[in-house]
Protein backbone atom coordinates (compact mmCIF):
# COMPACT_ATOMS: atom_id res chain seq x y z
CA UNK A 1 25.09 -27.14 -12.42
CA UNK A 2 26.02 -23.45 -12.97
CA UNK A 3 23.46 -20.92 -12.11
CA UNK A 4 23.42 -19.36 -14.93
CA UNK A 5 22.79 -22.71 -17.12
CA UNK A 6 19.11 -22.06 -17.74
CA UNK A 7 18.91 -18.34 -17.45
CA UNK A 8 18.85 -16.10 -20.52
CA UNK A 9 19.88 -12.75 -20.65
CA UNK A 10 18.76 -10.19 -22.38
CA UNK A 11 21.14 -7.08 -23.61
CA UNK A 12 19.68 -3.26 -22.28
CA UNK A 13 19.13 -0.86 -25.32
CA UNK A 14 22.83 -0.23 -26.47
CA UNK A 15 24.73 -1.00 -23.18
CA UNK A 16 27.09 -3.81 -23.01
CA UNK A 17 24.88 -4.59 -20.24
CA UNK A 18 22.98 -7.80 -19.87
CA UNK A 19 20.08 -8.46 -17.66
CA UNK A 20 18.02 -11.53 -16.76
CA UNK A 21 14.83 -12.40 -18.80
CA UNK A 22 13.38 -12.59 -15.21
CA UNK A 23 14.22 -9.93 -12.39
CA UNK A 24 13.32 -9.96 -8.75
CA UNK A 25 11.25 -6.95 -7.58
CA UNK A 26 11.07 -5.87 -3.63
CA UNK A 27 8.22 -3.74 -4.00
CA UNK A 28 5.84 -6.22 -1.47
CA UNK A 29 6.66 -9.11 1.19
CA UNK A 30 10.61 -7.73 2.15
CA UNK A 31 9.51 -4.65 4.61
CA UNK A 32 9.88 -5.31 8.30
CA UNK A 33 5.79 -6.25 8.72
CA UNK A 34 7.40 -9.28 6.65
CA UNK A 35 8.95 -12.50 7.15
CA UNK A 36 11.97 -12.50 7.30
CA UNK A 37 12.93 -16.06 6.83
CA UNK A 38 10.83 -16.03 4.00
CA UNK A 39 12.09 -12.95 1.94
CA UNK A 40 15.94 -14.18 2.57
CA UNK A 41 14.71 -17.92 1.32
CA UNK A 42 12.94 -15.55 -1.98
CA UNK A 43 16.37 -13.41 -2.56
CA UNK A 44 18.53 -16.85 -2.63
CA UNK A 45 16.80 -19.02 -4.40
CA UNK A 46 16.01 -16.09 -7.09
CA UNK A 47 20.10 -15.74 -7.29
CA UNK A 48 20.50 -20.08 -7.43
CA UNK A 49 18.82 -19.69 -10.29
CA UNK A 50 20.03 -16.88 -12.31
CA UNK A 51 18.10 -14.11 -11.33
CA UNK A 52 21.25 -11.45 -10.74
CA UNK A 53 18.86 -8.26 -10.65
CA UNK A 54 17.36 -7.04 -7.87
CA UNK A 55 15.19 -3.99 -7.88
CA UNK A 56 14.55 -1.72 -4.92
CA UNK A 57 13.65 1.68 -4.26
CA UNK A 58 14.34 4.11 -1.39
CA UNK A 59 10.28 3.66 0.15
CA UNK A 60 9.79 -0.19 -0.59
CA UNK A 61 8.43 -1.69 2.90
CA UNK A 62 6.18 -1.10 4.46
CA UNK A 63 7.35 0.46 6.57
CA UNK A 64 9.33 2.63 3.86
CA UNK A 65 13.37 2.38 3.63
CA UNK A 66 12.67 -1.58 5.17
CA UNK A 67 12.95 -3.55 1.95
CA UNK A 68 16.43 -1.82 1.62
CA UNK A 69 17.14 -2.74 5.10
CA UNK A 70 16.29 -6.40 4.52
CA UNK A 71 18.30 -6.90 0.78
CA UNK A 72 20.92 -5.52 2.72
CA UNK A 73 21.27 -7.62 5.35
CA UNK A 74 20.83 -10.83 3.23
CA UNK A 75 23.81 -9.20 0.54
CA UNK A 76 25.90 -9.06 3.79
CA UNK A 77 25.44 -12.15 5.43
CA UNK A 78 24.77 -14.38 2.40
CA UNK A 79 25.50 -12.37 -0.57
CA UNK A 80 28.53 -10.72 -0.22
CA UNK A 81 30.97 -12.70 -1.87
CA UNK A 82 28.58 -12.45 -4.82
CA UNK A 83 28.50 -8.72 -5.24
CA UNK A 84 29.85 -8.16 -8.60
CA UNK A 85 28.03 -11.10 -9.75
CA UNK A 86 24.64 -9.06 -8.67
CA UNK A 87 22.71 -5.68 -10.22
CA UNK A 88 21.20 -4.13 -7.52
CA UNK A 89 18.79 -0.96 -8.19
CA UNK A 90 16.94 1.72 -6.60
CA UNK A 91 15.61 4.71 -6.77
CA UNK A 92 14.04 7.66 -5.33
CA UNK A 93 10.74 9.99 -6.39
CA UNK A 94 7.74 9.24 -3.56
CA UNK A 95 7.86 10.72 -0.28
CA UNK A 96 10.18 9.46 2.34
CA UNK A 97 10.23 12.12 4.66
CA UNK A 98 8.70 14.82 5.91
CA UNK A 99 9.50 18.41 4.62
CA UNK A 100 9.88 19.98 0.75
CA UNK A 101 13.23 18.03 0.20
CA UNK A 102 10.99 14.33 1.11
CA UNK A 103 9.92 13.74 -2.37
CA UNK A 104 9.74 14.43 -5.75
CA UNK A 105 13.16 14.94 -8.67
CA UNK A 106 14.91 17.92 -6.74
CA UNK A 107 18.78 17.42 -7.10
CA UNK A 108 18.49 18.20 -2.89
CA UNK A 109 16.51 14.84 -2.86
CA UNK A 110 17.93 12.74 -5.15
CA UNK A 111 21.47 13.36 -3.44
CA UNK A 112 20.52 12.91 -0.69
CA UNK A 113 18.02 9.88 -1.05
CA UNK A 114 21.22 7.55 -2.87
CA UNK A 115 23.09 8.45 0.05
CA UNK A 116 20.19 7.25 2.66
CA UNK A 117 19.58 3.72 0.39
CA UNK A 118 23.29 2.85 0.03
CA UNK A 119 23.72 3.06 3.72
CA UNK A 120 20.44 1.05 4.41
CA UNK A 121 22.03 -1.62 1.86
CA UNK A 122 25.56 -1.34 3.50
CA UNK A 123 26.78 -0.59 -0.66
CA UNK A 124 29.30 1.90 -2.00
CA UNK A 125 27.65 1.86 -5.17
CA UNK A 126 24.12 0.83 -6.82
CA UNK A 127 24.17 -0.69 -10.41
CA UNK A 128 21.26 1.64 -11.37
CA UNK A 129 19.52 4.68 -9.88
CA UNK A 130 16.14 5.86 -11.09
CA UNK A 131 14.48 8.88 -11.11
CA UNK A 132 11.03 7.06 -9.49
CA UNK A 133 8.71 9.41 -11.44
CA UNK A 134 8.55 12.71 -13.41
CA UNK A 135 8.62 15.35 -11.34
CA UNK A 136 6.95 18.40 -13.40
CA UNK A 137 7.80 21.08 -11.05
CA UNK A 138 11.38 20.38 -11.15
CA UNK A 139 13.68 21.58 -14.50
CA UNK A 140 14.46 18.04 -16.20
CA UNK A 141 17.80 19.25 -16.60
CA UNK A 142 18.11 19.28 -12.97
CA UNK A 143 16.44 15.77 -12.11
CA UNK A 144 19.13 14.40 -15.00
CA UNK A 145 21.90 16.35 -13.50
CA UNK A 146 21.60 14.78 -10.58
CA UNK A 147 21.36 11.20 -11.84
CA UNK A 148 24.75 12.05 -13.81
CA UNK A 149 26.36 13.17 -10.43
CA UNK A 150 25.74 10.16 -8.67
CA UNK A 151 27.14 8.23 -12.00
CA UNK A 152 30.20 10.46 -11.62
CA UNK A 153 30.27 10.57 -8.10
CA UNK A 154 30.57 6.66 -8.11
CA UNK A 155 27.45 6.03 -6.11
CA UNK A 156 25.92 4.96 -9.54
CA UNK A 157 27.01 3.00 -12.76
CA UNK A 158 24.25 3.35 -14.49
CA UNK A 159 20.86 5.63 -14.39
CA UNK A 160 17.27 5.10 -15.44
CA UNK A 161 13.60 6.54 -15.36
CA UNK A 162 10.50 5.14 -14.00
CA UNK A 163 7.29 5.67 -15.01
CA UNK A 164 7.94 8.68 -17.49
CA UNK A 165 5.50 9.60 -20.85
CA UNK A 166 7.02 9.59 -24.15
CA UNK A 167 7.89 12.94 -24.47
CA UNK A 168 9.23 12.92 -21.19
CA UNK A 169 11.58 10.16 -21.69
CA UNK A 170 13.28 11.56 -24.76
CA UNK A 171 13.58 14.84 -23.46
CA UNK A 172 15.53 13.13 -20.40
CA UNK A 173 17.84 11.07 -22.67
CA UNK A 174 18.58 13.98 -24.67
CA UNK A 175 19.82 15.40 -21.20
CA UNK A 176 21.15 12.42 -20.05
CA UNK A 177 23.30 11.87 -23.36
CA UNK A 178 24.86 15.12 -23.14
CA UNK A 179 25.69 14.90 -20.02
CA UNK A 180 27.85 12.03 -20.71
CA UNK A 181 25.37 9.38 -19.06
CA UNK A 182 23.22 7.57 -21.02
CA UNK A 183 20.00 6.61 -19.50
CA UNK A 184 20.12 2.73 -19.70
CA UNK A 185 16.61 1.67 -19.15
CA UNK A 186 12.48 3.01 -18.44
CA UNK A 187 10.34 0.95 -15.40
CA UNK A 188 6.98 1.35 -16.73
CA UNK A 189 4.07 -0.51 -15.41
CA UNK A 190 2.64 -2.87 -18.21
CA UNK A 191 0.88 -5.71 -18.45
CA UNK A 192 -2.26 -7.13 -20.13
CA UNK A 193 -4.62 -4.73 -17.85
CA UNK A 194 -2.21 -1.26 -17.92
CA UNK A 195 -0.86 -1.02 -21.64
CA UNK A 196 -0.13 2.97 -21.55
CA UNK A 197 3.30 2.04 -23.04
CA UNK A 198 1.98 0.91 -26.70
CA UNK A 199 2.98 1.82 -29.02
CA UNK A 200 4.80 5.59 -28.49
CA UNK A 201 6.86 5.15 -25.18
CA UNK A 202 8.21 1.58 -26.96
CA UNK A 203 8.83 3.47 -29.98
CA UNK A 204 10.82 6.24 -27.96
CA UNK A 205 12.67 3.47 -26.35
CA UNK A 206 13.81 1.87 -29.20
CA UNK A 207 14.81 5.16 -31.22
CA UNK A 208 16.84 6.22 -27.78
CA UNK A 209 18.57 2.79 -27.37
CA UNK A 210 17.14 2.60 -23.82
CA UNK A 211 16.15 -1.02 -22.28
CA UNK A 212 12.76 -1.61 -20.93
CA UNK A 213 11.99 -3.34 -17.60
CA UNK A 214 8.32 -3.42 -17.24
CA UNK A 215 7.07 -3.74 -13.22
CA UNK A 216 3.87 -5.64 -12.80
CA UNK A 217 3.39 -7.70 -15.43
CA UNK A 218 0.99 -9.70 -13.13
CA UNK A 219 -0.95 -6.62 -12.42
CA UNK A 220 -0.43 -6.98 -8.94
CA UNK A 221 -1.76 -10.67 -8.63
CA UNK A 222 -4.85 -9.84 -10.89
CA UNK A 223 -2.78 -12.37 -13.50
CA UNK A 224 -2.68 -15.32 -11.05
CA UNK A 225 -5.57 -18.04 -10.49
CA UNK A 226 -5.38 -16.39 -6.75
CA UNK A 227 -8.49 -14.10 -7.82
CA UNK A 228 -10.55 -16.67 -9.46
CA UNK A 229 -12.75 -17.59 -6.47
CA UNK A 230 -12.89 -14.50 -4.33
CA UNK A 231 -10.34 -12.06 -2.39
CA UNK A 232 -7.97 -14.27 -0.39
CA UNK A 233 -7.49 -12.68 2.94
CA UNK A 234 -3.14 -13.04 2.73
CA UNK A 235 -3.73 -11.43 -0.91
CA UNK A 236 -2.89 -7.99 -1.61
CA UNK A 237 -5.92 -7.31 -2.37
CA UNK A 238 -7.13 -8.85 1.03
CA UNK A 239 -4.32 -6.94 2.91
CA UNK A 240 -4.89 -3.87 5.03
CA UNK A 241 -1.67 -2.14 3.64
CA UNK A 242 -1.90 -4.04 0.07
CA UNK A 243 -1.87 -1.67 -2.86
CA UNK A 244 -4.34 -3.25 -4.63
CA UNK A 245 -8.21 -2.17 -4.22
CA UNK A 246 -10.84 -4.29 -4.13
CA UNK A 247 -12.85 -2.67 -5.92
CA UNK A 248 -10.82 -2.91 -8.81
CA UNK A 249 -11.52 -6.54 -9.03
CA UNK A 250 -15.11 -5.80 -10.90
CA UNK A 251 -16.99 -8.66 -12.16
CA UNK A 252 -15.66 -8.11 -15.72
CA UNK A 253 -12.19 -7.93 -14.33
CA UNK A 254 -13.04 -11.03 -12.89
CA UNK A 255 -14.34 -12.77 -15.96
CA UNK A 256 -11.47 -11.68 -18.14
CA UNK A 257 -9.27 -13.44 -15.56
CA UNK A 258 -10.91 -16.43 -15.66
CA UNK A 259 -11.02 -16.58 -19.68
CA UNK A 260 -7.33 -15.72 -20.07
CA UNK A 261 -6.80 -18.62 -17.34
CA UNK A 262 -8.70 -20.88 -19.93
CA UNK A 263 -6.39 -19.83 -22.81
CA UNK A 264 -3.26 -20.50 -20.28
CA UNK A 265 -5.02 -23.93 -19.37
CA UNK A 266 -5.55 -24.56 -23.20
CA UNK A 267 -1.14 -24.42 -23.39
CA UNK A 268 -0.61 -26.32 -19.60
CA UNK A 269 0.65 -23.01 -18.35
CA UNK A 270 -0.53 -21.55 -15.59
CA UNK A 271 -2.19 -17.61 -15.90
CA UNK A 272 0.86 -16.06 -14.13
CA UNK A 273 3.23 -17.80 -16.19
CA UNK A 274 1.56 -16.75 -19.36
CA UNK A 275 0.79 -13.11 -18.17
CA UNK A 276 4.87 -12.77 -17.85
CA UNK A 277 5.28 -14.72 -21.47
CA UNK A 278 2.72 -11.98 -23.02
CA UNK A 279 4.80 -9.20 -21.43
CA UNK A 280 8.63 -10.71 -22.67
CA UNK A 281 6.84 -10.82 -25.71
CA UNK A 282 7.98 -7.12 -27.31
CA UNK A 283 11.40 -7.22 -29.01
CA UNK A 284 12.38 -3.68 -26.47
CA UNK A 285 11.49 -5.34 -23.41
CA UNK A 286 14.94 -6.23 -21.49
CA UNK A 287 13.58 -7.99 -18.38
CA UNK A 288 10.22 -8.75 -16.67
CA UNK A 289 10.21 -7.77 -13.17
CA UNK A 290 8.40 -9.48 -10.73
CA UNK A 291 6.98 -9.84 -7.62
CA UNK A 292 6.90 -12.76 -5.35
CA UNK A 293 5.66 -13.78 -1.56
CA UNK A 294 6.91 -17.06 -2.17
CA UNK A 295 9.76 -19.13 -3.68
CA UNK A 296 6.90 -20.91 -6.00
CA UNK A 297 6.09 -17.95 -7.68
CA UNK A 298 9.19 -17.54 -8.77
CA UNK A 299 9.99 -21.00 -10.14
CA UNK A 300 6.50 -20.39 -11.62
CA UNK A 301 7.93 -16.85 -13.74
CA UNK A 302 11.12 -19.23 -14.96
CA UNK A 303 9.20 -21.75 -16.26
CA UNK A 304 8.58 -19.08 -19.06
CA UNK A 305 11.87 -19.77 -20.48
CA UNK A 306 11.09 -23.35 -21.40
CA UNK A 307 7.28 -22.01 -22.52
CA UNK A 308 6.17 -22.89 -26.20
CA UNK A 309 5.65 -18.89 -27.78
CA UNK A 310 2.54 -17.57 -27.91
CA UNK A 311 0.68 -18.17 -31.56
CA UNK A 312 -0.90 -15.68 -33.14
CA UNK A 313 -4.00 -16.93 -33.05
CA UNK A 314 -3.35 -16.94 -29.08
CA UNK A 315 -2.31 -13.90 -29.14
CA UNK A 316 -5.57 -12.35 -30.63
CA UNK A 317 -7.94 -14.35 -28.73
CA UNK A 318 -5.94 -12.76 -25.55
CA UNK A 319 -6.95 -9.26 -27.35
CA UNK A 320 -10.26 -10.70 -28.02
CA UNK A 321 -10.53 -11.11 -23.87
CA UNK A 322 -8.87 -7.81 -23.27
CA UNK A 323 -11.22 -5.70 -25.73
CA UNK A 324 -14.31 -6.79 -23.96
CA UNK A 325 -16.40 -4.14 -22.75
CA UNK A 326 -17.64 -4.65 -19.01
């Protein structure tokens, strides 16, 4: 059986470019305080079942560049006949080094940054390069300039943003566009508990042609059954260098979790499965990009191509859940 048998792809805004409905993040568990047995088992069997994006950025670890360092090990011992078969991506906006030129949209950092990932990956070329976040001390016309460069430089063959507003975003595809480079697709985070991207950024989107590929759609493990009885110490919550808090894991949080794992009981699907359903669920979203610390969780994120949809009547008793007041 083919790989891509079961897999359904998705087409990105107006690009002849396809992704899967399920992409493979390496924000958490790939960094060198990782396994790495464990993130090389992840990567392949992601790719033996269809999963052909991977999505990096230039600080992924911990420790920062390390994720990078890992995918690109695994690409050149196990992937490398593969290449053209894979979309890689990364990107560059936080601080990675010390110094002015360590952070932020500068053309100086940008450059510079692509050049630093690509060697870390052992690549000649990234599928997509995003400008990590708005940067508002930096012209947009420079930011977008040097996106274009690295499309026309051949160190990019396509470009994207991360994390911009509305007003933001069409402002850098109107760049973008005249400069000859479309901007293929906006990371935003979204899911049930961060919805900042309804309804204006999705409207922006669409009217742009640009894909959407939201990160977190699991809200960083909230969405799971993981949280339903306390913090689990290997959790990220439970983890010393874990982004999530946990303080944000209130006792309405909490509850909210455990009534939308009802509703997911109530169709035999489990929470995370149906928190990744919920997110695919917007005609403009291209892809739903995970994250994963083991291979289950990703077998658990394609079962939602085989899920019944969501009903309406599911779907408002999820808003029901969300609109609670704690």
């Amino acid at each position: 059986m083919s790989r891509y048998d079961d897999m359904i792809f998705r087409r990105c805004g107006r690009s002849g470019l396809h992704l899967p409905l399920i992409s493979l993040g390496l924000w958490h568990n790939f960094g060198d305080v990782d396994d790495f047995t464990n993130a090389r088992s992840m990567i392949l069997h992601a790719f033996d079942h269809g999963i052909t994006h991977f999505d990096l950025a230039n600080n992924y670890g911990p420790s920062p560049g390390s994720a990078e360092t890992t995918f690109g090990k695994i690409l050149r011992e196990d992937l490398s006949p593969h290449r053209d078969e894979l979309i890689i991506s990364s990107k560059a906006g936080y601080l990675m080094w010390p110094g002015p030129y360590g952070e932020w949209g500068s053309r100086k950092y940008l450059i510079a940054s692509a050049d630093q990932s690509l060697k870390r990956m052992g690549l000649e070329y990234v599928d997509i390069f995003y400008s990590h976040r708005y940067d508002p001390n930096t012209p947009l016309e420079e930011t977008m300039g040097a996106l274009a460069h690295l499309v026309r430089s051949g160190k990019a063959l396509y470009v994207g943003i991360s994390s911009y507003g509305p007003k933001e975003s069409r402002e850098a595809a109107r760049l973008l566009r005249e400069m000859g480079t479309p901007c293929l697709i906006h990371q935003p985070k979204y899911s049930m508990f961060e919805r900042w991207i309804e309804p204006e950024l999705m409207t922006v989107l669409e009217e742009e042609g640009i894909g959407c590929i939201p990160f977190s759609p699991l809200a960083q493990g909230m969405l799971t059954n993981k949280y339903l009885h306390g913090i689990p110490t290997d959790s990220r919550a439970g983890k010393e260098h874990g982004f999530l808090q946990p303080d944000e894991l209130t006792e309405h949080r909490l509850n909210q979790i455990r009534q939308l794992n009802e509703v997911a009981g109530d169709r035999g699907q489990t929470l995370a499965r149906m928190a990744v359903q919920w997110v695919l669920r917007l005609n403009g979203v291209t892809s739903a990009l995970i994250g994963a610390s083991r291979t289950a969780h990703i077998d658990d994120a394609l079962a939602v191509m085989n899920a019944t949809p969501l009903t309406e009547e599911e779907l408002a008793h999820i808003e029901t859940i969300l609109a609670s007041k704690g």
